[in-house]
Protein backbone atom coordinates (compact mmCIF):
# COMPACT_ATOMS: atom_id res chain seq x y z
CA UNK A 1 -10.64 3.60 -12.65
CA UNK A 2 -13.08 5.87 -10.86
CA UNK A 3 -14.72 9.06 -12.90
CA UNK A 4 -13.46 12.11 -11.24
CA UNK A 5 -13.59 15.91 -12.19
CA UNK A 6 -10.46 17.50 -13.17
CA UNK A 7 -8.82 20.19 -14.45
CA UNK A 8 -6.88 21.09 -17.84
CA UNK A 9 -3.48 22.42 -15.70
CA UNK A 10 -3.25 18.76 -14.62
CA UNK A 11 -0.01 17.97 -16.38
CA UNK A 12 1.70 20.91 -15.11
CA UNK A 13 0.98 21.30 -11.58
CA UNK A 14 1.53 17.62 -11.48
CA UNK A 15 5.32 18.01 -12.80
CA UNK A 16 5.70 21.09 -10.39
CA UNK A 17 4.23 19.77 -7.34
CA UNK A 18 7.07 16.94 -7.72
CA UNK A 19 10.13 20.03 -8.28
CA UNK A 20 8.62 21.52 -5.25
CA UNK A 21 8.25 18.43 -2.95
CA UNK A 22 11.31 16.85 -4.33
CA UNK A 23 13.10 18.12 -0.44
CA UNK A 24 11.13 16.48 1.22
CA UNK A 25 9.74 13.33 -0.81
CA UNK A 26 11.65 10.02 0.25
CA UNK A 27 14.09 9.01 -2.43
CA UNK A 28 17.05 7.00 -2.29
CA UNK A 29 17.93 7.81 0.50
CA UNK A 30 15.87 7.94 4.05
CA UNK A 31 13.39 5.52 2.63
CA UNK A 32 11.34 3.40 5.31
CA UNK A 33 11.52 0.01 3.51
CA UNK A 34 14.59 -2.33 4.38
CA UNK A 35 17.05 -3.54 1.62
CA UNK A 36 14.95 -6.08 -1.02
CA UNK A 37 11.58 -4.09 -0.59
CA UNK A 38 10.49 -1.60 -3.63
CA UNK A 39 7.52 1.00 -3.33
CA UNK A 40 5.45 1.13 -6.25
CA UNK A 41 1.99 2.09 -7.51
CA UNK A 42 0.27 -0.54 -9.58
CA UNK A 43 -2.79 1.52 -10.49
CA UNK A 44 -2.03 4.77 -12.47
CA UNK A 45 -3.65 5.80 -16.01
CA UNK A 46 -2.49 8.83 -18.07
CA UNK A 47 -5.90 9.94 -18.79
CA UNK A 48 -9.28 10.03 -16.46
CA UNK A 49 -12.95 9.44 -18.03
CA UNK A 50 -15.01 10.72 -20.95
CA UNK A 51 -15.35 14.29 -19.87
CA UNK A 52 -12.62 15.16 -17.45
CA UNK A 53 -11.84 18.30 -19.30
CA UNK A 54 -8.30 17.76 -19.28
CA UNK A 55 -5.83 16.77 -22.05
CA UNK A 56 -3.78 13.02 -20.87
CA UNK A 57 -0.24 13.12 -18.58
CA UNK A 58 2.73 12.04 -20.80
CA UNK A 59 4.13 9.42 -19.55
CA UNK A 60 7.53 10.69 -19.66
CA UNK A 61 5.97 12.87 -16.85
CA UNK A 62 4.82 10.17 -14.68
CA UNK A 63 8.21 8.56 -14.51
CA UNK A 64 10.03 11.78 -13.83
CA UNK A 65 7.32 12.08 -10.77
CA UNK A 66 8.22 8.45 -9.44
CA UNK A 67 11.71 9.15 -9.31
CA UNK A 68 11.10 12.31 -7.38
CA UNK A 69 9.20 10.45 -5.00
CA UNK A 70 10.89 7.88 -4.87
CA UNK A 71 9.06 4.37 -6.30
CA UNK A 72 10.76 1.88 -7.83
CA UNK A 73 7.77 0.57 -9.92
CA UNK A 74 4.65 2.32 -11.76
CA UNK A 75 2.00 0.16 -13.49
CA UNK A 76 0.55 2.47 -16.30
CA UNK A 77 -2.91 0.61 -17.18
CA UNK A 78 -4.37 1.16 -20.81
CA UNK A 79 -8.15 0.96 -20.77
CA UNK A 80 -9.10 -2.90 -22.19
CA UNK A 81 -12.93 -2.16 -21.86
CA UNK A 82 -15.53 0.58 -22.01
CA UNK A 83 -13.00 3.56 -22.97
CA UNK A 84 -13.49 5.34 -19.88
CA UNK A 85 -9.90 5.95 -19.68
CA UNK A 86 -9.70 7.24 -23.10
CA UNK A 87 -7.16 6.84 -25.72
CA UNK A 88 -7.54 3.01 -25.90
CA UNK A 89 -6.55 2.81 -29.82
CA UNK A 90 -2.86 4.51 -29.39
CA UNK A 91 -2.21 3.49 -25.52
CA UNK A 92 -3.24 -0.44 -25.74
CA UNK A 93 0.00 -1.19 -28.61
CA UNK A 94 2.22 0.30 -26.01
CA UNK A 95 1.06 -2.50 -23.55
CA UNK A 96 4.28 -4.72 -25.15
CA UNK A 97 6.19 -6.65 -21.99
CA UNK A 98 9.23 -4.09 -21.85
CA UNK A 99 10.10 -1.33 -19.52
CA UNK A 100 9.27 2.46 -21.06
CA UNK A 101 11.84 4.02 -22.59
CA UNK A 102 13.83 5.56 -19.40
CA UNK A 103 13.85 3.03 -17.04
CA UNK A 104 16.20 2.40 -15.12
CA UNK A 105 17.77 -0.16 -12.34
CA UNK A 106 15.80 1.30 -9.78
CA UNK A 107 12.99 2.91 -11.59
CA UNK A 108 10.55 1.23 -13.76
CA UNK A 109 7.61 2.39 -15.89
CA UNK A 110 5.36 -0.60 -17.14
CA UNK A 111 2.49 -0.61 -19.80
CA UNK A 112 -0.43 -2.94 -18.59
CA UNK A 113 -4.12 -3.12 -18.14
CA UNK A 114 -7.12 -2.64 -16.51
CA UNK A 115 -10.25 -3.99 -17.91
CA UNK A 116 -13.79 -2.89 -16.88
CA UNK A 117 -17.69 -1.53 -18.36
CA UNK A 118 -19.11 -0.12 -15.82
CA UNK A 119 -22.85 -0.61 -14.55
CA UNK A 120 -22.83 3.27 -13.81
CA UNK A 121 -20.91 6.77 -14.18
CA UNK A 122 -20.66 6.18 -17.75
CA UNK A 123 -22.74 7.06 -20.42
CA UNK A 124 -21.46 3.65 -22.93
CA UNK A 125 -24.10 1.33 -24.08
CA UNK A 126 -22.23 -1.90 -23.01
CA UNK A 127 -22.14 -2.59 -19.04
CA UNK A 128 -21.06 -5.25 -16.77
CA UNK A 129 -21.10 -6.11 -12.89
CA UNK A 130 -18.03 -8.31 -12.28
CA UNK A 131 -15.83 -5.26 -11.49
CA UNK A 132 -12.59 -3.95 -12.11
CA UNK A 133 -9.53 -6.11 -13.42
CA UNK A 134 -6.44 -4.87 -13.12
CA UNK A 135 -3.86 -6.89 -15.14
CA UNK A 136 -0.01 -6.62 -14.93
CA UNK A 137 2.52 -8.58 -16.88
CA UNK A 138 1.00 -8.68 -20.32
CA UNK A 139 3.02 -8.65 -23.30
CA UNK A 140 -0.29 -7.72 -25.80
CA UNK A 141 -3.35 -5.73 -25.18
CA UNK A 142 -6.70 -5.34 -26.90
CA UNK A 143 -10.09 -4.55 -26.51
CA UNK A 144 -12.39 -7.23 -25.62
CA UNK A 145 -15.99 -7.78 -23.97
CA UNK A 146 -17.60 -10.26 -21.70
CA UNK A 147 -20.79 -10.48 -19.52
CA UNK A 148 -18.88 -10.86 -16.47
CA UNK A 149 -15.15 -11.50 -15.61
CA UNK A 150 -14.04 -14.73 -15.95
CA UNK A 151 -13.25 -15.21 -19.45
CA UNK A 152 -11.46 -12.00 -19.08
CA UNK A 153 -9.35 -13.35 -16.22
CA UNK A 154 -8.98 -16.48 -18.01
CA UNK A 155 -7.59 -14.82 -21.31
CA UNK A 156 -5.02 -13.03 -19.04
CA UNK A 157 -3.73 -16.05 -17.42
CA UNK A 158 -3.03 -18.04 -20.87
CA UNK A 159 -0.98 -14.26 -21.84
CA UNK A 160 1.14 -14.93 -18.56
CA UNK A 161 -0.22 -11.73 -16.43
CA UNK A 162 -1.84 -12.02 -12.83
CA UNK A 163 -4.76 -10.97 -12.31
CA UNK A 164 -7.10 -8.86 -9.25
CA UNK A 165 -9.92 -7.16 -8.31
CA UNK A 166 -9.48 -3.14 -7.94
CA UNK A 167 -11.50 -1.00 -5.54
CA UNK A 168 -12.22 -3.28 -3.03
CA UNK A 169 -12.83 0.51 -0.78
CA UNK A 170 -16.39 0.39 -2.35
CA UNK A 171 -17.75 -2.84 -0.32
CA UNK A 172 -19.30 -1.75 2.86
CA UNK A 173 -19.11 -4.49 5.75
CA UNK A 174 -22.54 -5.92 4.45
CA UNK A 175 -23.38 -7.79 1.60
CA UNK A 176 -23.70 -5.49 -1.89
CA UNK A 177 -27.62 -4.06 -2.08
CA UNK A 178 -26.41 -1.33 -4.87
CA UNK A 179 -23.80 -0.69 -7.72
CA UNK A 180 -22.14 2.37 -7.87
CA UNK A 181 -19.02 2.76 -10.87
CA UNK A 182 -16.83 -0.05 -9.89
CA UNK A 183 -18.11 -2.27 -7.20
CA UNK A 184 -15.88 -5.48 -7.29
CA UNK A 185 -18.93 -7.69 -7.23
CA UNK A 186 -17.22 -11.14 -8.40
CA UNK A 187 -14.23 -11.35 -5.76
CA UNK A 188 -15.46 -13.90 -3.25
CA UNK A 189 -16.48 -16.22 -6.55
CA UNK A 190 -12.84 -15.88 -8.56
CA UNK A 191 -11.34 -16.25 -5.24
CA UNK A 192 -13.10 -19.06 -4.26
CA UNK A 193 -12.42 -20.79 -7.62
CA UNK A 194 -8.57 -20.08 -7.55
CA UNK A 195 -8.50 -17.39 -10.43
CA UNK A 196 -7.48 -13.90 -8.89
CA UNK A 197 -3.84 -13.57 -7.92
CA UNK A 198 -4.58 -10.19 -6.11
CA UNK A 199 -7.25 -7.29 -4.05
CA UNK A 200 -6.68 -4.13 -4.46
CA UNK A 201 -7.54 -0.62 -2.29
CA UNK A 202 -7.27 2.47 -4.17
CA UNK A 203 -8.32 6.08 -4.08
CA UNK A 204 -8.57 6.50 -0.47
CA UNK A 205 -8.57 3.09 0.80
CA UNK A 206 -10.97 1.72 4.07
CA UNK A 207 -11.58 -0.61 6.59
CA UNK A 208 -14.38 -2.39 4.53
CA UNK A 209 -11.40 -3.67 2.37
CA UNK A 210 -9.24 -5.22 4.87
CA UNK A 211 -12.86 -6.75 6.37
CA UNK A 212 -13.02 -8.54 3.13
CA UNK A 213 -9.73 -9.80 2.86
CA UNK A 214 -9.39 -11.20 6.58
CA UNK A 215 -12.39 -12.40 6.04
CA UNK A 216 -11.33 -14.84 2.71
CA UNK A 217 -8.03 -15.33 4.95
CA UNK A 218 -10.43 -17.01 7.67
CA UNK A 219 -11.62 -19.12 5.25
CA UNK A 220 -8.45 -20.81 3.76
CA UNK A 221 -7.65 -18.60 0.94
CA UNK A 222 -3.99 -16.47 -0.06
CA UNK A 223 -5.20 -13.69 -2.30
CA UNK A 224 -2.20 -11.12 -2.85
CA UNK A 225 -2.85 -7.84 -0.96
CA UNK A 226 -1.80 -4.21 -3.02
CA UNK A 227 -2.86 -0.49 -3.06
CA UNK A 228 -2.57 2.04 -5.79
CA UNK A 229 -3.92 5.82 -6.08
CA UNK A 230 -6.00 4.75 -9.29
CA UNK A 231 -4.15 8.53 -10.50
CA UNK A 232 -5.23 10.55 -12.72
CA UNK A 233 -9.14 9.97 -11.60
CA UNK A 234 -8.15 10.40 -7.56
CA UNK A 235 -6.51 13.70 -8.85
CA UNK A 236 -6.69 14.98 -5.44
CA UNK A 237 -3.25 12.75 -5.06
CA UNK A 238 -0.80 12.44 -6.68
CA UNK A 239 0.96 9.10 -7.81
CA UNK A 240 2.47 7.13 -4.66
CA UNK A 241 0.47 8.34 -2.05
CA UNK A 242 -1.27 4.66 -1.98
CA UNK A 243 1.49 2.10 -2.95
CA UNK A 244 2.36 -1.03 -2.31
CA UNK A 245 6.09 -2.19 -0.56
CA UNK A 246 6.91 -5.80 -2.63
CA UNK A 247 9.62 -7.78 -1.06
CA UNK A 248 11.61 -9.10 -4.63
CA UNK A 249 13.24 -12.29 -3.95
CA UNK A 250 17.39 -11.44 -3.97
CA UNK A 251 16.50 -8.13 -3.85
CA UNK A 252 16.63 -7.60 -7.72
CA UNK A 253 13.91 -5.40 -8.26
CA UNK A 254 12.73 -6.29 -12.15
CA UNK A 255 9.22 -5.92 -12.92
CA UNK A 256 8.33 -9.70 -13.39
CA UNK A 257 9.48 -10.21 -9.60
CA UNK A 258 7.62 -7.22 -8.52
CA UNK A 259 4.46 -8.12 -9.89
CA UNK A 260 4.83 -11.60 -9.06
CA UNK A 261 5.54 -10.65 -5.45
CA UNK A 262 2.37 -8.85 -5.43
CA UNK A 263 0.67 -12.26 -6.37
CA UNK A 264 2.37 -14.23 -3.54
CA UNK A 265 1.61 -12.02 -0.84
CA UNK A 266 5.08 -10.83 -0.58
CA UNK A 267 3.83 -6.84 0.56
CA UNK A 268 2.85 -3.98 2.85
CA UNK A 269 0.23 -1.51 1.88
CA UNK A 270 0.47 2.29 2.82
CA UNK A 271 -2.26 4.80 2.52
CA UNK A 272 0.08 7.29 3.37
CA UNK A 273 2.50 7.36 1.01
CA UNK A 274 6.30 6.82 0.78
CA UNK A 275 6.66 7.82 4.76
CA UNK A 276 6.76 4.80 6.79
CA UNK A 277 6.90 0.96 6.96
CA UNK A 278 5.89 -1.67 8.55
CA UNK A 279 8.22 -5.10 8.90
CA UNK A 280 6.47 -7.74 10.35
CA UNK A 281 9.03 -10.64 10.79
CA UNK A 282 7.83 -14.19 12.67
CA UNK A 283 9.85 -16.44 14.49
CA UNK A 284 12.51 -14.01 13.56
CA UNK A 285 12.58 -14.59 9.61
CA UNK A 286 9.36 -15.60 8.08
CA UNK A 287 7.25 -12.28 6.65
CA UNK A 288 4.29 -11.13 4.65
CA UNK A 289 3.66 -14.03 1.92
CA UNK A 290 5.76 -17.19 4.11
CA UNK A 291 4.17 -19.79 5.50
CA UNK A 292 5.36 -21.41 8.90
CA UNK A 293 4.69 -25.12 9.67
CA UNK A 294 3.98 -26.77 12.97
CA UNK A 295 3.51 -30.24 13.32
CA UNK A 296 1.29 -29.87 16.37
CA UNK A 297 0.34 -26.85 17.80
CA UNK A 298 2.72 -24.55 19.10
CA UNK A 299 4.01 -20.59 19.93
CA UNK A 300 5.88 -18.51 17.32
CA UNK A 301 7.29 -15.28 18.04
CA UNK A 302 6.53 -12.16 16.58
CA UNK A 303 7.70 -8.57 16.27
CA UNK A 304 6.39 -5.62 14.28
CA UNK A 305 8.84 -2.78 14.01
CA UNK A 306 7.59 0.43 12.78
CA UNK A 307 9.54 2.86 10.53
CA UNK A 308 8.76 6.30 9.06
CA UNK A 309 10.91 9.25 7.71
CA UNK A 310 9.40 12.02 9.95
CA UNK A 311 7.79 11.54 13.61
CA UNK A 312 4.66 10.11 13.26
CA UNK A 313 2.28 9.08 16.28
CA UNK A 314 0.15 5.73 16.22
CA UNK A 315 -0.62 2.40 16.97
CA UNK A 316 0.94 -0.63 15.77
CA UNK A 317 -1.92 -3.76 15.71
CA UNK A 318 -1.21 -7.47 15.55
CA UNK A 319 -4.21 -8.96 14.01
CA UNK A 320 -4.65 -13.01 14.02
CA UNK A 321 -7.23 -14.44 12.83
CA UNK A 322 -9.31 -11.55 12.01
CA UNK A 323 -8.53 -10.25 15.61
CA UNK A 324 -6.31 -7.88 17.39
CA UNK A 325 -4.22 -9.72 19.52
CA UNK A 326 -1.86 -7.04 20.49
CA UNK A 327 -0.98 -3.59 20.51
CA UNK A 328 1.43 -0.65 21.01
CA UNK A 329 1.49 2.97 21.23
CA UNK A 330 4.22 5.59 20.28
CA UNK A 331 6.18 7.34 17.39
CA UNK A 332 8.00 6.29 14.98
CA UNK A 333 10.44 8.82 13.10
CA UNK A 334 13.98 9.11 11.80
CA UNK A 335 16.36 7.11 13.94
CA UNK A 336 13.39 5.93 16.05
CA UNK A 337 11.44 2.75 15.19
CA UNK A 338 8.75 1.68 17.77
CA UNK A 339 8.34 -1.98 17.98
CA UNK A 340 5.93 -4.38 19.57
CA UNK A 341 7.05 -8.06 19.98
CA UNK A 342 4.82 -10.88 21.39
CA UNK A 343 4.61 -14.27 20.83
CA UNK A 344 1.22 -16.45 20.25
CA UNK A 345 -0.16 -19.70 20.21
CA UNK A 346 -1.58 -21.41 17.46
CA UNK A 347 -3.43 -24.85 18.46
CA UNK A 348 -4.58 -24.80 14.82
CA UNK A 349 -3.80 -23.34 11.35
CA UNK A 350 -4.18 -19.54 11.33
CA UNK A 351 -2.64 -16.43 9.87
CA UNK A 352 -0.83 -12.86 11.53
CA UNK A 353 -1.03 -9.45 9.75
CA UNK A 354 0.13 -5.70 11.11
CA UNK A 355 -1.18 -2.69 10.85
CA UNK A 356 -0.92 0.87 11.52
CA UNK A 357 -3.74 2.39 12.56
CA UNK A 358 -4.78 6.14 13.30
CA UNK A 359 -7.75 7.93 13.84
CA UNK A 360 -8.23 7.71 10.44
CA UNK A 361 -7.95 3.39 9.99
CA UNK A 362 -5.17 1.38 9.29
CA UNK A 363 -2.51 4.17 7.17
CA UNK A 364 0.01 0.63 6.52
CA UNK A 365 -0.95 -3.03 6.80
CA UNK A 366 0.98 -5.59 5.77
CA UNK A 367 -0.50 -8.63 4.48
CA UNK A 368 -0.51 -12.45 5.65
CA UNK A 369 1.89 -14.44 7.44
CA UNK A 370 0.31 -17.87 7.66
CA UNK A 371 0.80 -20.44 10.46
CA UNK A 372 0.20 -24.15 9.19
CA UNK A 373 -0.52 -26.63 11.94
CA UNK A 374 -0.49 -30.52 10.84
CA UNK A 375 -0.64 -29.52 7.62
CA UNK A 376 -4.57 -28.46 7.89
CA UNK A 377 -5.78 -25.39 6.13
CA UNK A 378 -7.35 -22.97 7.59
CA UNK A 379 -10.83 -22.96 8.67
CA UNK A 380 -10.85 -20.26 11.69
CA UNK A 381 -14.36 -18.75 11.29
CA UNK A 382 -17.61 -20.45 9.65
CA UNK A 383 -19.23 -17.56 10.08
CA UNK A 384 -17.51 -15.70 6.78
CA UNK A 385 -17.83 -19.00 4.76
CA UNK A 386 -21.57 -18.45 5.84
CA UNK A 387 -21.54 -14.63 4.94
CA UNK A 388 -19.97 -15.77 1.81
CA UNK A 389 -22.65 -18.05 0.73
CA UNK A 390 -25.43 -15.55 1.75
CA UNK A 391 -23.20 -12.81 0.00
CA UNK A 392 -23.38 -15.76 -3.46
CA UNK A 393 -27.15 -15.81 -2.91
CA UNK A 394 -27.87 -12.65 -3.38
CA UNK A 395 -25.32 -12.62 -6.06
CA UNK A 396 -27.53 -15.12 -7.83
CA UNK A 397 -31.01 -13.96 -7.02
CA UNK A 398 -30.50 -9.98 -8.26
CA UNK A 399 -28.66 -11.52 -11.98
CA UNK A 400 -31.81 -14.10 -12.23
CA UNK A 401 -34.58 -12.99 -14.28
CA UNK A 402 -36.75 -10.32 -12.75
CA UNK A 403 -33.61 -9.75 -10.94
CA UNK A 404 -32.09 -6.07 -10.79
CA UNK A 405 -28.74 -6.63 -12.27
CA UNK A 406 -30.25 -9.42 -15.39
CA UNK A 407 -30.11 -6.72 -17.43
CA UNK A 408 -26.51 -6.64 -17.80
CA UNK A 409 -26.55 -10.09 -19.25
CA UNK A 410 -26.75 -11.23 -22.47
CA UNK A 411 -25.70 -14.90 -23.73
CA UNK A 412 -23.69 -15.65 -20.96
CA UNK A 413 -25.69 -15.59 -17.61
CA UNK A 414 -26.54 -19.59 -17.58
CA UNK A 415 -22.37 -19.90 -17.50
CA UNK A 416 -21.99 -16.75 -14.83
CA UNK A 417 -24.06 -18.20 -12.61
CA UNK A 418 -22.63 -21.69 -13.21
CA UNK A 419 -19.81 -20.38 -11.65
CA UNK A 420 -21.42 -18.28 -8.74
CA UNK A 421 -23.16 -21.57 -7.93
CA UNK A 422 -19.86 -23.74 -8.19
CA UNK A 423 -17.71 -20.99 -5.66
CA UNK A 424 -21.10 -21.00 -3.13
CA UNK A 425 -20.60 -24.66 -2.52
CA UNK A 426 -16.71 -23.86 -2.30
CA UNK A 427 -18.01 -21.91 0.57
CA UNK A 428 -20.34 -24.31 1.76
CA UNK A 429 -17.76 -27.00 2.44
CA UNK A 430 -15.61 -24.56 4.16
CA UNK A 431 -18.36 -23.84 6.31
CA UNK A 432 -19.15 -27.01 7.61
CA UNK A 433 -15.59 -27.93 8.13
CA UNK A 434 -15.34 -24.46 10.12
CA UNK A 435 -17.81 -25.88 12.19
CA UNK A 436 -16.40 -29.40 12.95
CA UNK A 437 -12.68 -27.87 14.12
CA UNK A 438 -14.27 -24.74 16.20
């Protein structure tokens, strides 16, 4: 959730900007995504920050608007934290495991979570660093508190839900010097210690992100990959135009498998909206979230084919390893999908993503397919372990007394920083095994 101005006419123009674009909106018909894949948005509120001068979106409203623009799924996230997204007391008792009233075989509304006190942009006494959670599958809601984000995460997991870090867009490529509202400051340490199910680009979305999720894929880890508009508080957009594609295994779409796909990798990401697709297959079946095993090294093949329901002009990027490999120009549109296909060698473990890029950075990317050589993980750059340890260090230093961010700790910063140091030697070890296969 990210503060944003607003306006009290909200509710409305939001309901007729969906009668008017309902023409020319994908639906159920000349949709991008193959058969088994569902569009959704996992990151959409009723309400936007203390102050927003505008009265909450029903959520009858909101799943009227995804079945004009055709999504399959909606996460509707109840503030568990500082009340920024307001309305806490009568929202968090609809967060009860079952689809909203309305639902339907192809479209479903979902009551969840999203827990967060932010450092800034707020005016509430209690803040924390760790970020924002977004939580999806939980049959129970409440309030709660913590220093940092682990015991949050952990109380998730024991209610069944997965768990990620939202707003990855608000890393640069360095290592965090200041917090702004929502700064996902804990990812590399939950990652690291096998807690997060999921990263997350909202709002606009940027390259920053994907730099931080090749850059845990170089060192060996499989964090999911999603997008979501964070709607109402990017109100410049309305719901959909960030989702996320999850392929549902048999092609039953049902929340549980759509969420869970989401934690297994199992998607493609669009920044613009419900207009094209990317379907990145290797050695002709294996996609975003499989794993393909060599006993030596070897070649796979690959091909990216590149859909989209009007002409569209672009690049299509194959990127292993952190690296872009290959590339193709054209246009994709109705009845025209551009494709590239190449094939490439992996002598050890390594992983293959598309994207789509434009002037404006990747508009879909599709997460990880991973190649497994000799059963050996992957260790294909020390030099993000190493940027992960510095990254820790800093972590540590500005939380340490006398440190900038102490002051957002109370009891719990001997046990936060237990963890920071546990996840730098995680990163350590990675390093030094980087450098003995390079």
């Amino acid at each position: 959730m990210r503060t944003k101005q607003s306006v009290s006419l909200l509710p409305c123009l939001l309901l007729i900007a969906g009668i008017l674009l309902a023409g020319t909106s994908p639906g159920s018909e000349g949709i991008p995504e193959p058969p088994g894949w569902y569009a959704g948005d996992p990151h959409v509120h009723v309400d936007c920050g203390v102050g927003s001068g505008h009265e909450p979106v029903a959520a009858s409203q909101l799943l009227t608007e995804m079945k004009v623009r055709g999504l399959a799924v909606v996460s509707l996230l109840a503030d568990m934290g500082n009340g920024e997204v307001r309305f806490a007391e009568k929202d968090l008792p609809k967060v009860n495991g079952t689809d909203f009233p309305g639902s339907d075989a192809r479209h479903i509304l979902r009551w969840d979570a999203e827990w967060h006190f932010d450092p800034r942009g707020v005016t509430f006494e209690q803040k924390v660093i760790g970020g924002h959670l977004i939580i999806l599958g939980l049959k129970r809601a409440s309030r709660m508190y913590a220093d940092y984000t682990h015991p949050i995460i952990e109380w998730a997991k024991r209610e069944g839900a997965i768990v990620g870090f939202a707003h990855m867009q608000y890393l640069g490529e360095g290592i965090p010097e200041e917090l702004n509202c929502c700064l996902p400051l804990e990812y590399p340490v939950e990652t690291a210690l096998g807690t997060i199910d999921f990263l997350m680009e909202d709002v606009d979305g940027n390259e920053p992100a994907m730099l931080a999720y090749y850059r845990l894929l170089n060192c060996g880890f499989r964090p999911g990959l999603a997008a979501g508009t964070d709607f109402p508080c990017n109100f410049r957009k309305p719901i959909g135009s960030l989702l996320t594609y999850v392929r549902v295994p048999q092609g039953q779409l049902n929340y549980r498998g759509w969420i869970e796909g989401i934690a297994r990798g199992r998607t493609v990401v669009s920044r613009n909206g419900h207009e094209e697709f990317l379907d990145l297959r290797v050695n002709d079946a294996a996609g975003p979230g499989d794993e393909i095993r060599l006993d030596s090294g070897g070649t796979v093949r690959v091909n990216v084919g590149w859909s989209a329901v009007k002409n569209l002009s672009g690049t299509i990027e194959l990127v292993c390893n952190g690296t872009v490999v290959a590339r193709q120009e054209g246009t994709a549109g109705p009845g025209s999908r551009l494709e590239l296909t190449t094939t490439r060698n992996f002598a050890r473990s390594g992983w293959l993503c598309a994207r789509r890029m434009d002037a404006n950075g990747h508009q879909t990317h599709t997460a990880a397919v991973f190649v497994t050589v000799g059963q050996t993980p992957v260790r294909t750059s020390a030099g993000d372990a190493e940027f992960f340890v510095r990254y820790i260090d800093s972590l540590i230093r500005k939380t340490s007394p006398g440190g900038e961010w102490n002051q957002y700790f109370g009891q719990d910063l001997a046990t936060a920083q237990g963890r920071y140091r546990k996840a730098r030697e995680v990163f350590q070890k990675i390093a030094a095994e980087a450098r003995r296969t390079s």
